[in-house]
Protein backbone atom coordinates (compact mmCIF):
# COMPACT_ATOMS: atom_id res chain seq x y z
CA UNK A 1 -145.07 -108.24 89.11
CA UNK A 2 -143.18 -110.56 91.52
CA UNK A 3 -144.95 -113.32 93.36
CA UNK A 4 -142.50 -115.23 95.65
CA UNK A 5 -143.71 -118.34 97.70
CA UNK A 6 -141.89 -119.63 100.59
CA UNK A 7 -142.87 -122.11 103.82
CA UNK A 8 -143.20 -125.38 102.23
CA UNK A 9 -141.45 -128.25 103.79
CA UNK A 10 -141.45 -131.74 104.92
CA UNK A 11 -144.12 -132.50 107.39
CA UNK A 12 -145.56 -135.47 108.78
CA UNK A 13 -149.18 -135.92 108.90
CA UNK A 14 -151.21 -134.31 111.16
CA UNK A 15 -148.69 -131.09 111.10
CA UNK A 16 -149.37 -128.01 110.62
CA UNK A 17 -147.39 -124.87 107.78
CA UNK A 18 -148.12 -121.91 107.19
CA UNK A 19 -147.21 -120.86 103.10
CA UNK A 20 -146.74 -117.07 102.54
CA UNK A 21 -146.65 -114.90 99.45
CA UNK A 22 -144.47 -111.88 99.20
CA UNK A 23 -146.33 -109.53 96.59
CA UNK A 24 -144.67 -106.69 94.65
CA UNK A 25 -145.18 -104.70 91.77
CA UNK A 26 -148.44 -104.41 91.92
CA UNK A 27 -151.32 -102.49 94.00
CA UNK A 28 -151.90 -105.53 96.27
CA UNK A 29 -154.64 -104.39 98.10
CA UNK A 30 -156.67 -104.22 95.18
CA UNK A 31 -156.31 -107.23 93.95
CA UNK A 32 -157.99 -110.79 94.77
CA UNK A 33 -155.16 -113.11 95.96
CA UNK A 34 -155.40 -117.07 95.24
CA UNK A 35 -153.46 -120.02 96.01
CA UNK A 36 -153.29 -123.37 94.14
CA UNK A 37 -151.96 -126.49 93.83
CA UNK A 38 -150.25 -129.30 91.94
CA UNK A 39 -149.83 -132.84 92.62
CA UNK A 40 -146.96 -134.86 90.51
CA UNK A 41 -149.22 -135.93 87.47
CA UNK A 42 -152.13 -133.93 88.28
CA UNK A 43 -153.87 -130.96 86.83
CA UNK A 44 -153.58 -128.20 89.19
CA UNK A 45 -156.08 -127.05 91.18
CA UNK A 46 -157.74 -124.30 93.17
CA UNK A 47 -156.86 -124.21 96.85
CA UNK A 48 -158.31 -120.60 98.19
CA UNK A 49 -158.49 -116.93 97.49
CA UNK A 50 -159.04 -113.79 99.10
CA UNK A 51 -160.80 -110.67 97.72
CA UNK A 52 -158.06 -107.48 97.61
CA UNK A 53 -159.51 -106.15 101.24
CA UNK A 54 -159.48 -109.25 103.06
CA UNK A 55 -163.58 -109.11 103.78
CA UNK A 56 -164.45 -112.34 101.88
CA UNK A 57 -162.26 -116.12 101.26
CA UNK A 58 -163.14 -118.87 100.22
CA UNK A 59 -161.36 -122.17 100.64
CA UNK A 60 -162.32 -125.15 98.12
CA UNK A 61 -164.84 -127.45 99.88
CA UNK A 62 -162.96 -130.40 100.76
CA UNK A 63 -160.05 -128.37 102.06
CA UNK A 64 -162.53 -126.54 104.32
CA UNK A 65 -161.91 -127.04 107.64
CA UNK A 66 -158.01 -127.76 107.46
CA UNK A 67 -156.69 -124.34 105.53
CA UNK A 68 -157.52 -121.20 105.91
CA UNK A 69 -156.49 -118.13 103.60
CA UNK A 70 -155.46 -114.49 105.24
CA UNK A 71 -153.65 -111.45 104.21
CA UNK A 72 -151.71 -108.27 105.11
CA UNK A 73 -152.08 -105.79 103.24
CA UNK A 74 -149.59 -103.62 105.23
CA UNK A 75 -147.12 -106.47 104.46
CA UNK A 76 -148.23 -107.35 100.98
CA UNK A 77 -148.31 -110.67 101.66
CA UNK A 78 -150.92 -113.21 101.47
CA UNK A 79 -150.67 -116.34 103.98
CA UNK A 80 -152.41 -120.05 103.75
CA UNK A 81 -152.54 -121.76 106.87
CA UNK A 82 -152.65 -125.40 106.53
CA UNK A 83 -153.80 -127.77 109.62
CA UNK A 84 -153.78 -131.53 109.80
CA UNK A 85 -152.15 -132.03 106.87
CA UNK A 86 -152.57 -135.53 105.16
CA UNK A 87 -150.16 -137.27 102.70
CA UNK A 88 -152.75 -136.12 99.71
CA UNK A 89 -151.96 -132.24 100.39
CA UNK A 90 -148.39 -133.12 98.97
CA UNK A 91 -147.87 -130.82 95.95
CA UNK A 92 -146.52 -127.50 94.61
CA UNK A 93 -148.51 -124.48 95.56
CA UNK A 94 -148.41 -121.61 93.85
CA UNK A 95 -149.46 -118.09 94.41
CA UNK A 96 -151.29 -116.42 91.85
CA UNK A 97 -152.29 -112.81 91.07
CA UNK A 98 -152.64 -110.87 88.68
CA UNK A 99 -151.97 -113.43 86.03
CA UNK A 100 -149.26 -114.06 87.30
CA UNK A 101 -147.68 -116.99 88.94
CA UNK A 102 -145.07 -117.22 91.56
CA UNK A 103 -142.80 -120.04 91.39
CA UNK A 104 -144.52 -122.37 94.07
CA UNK A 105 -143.15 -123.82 96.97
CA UNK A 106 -142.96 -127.56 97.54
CA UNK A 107 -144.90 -129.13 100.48
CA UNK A 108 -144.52 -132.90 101.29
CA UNK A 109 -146.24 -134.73 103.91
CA UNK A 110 -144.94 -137.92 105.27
CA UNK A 111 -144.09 -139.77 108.19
């Protein structure tokens, strides 16, 4: 099982990413699909996941609104689109799946 993470950047607030995860290994399609993330000194958390066929998400209430969750399963690779991002949504997401975590990608918002 690989999980690898990549789109994270420095943004200023208000911006907009998109973070992708490159599945393999794995029968993606089947699987639920969920990203999270970790401040510096904080637990990690739940961000959103995705059931295996794409038909249900759910984003973490007070991300709702600002992120969004998709997937391709003809590309397995699951996406989270991130909108008017603030200096809190600075962290490490991760990918995970299968228990299994990728190796997160870094996103830091500041002017």
């Amino acid at each position: 099982v690989q999980l690898v993470e990549s789109g994270g950047g420095l943004v200023q607030p208000g911006g907009s990413l998109r973070l992708s995860c490159a599945a393999s290994g794995f029968t993606f399609s089947s699987e639920r699909m969920s990203w999270y993330r970790q401040a510096s000194g904080k637990e990690r958390e739940l961000v959103a996941r995705i059931t295996g066929s794409g038909d249900s998400a759910y984003v973490t209430d007070s991300l709702k609104g600002r992120f969004t969750i998709s997937r391709d399963n003809a590309k397995n690779t699951v996406y989270l689109q991130m909108n008017s991002l603030k200096p809190e949504d600075t962290a490490a997401y991760y990918c995970f799946a299968v228990n299994k975590w990728g190796q997160g990608t870094q996103v830091t918002v500041s002017s």
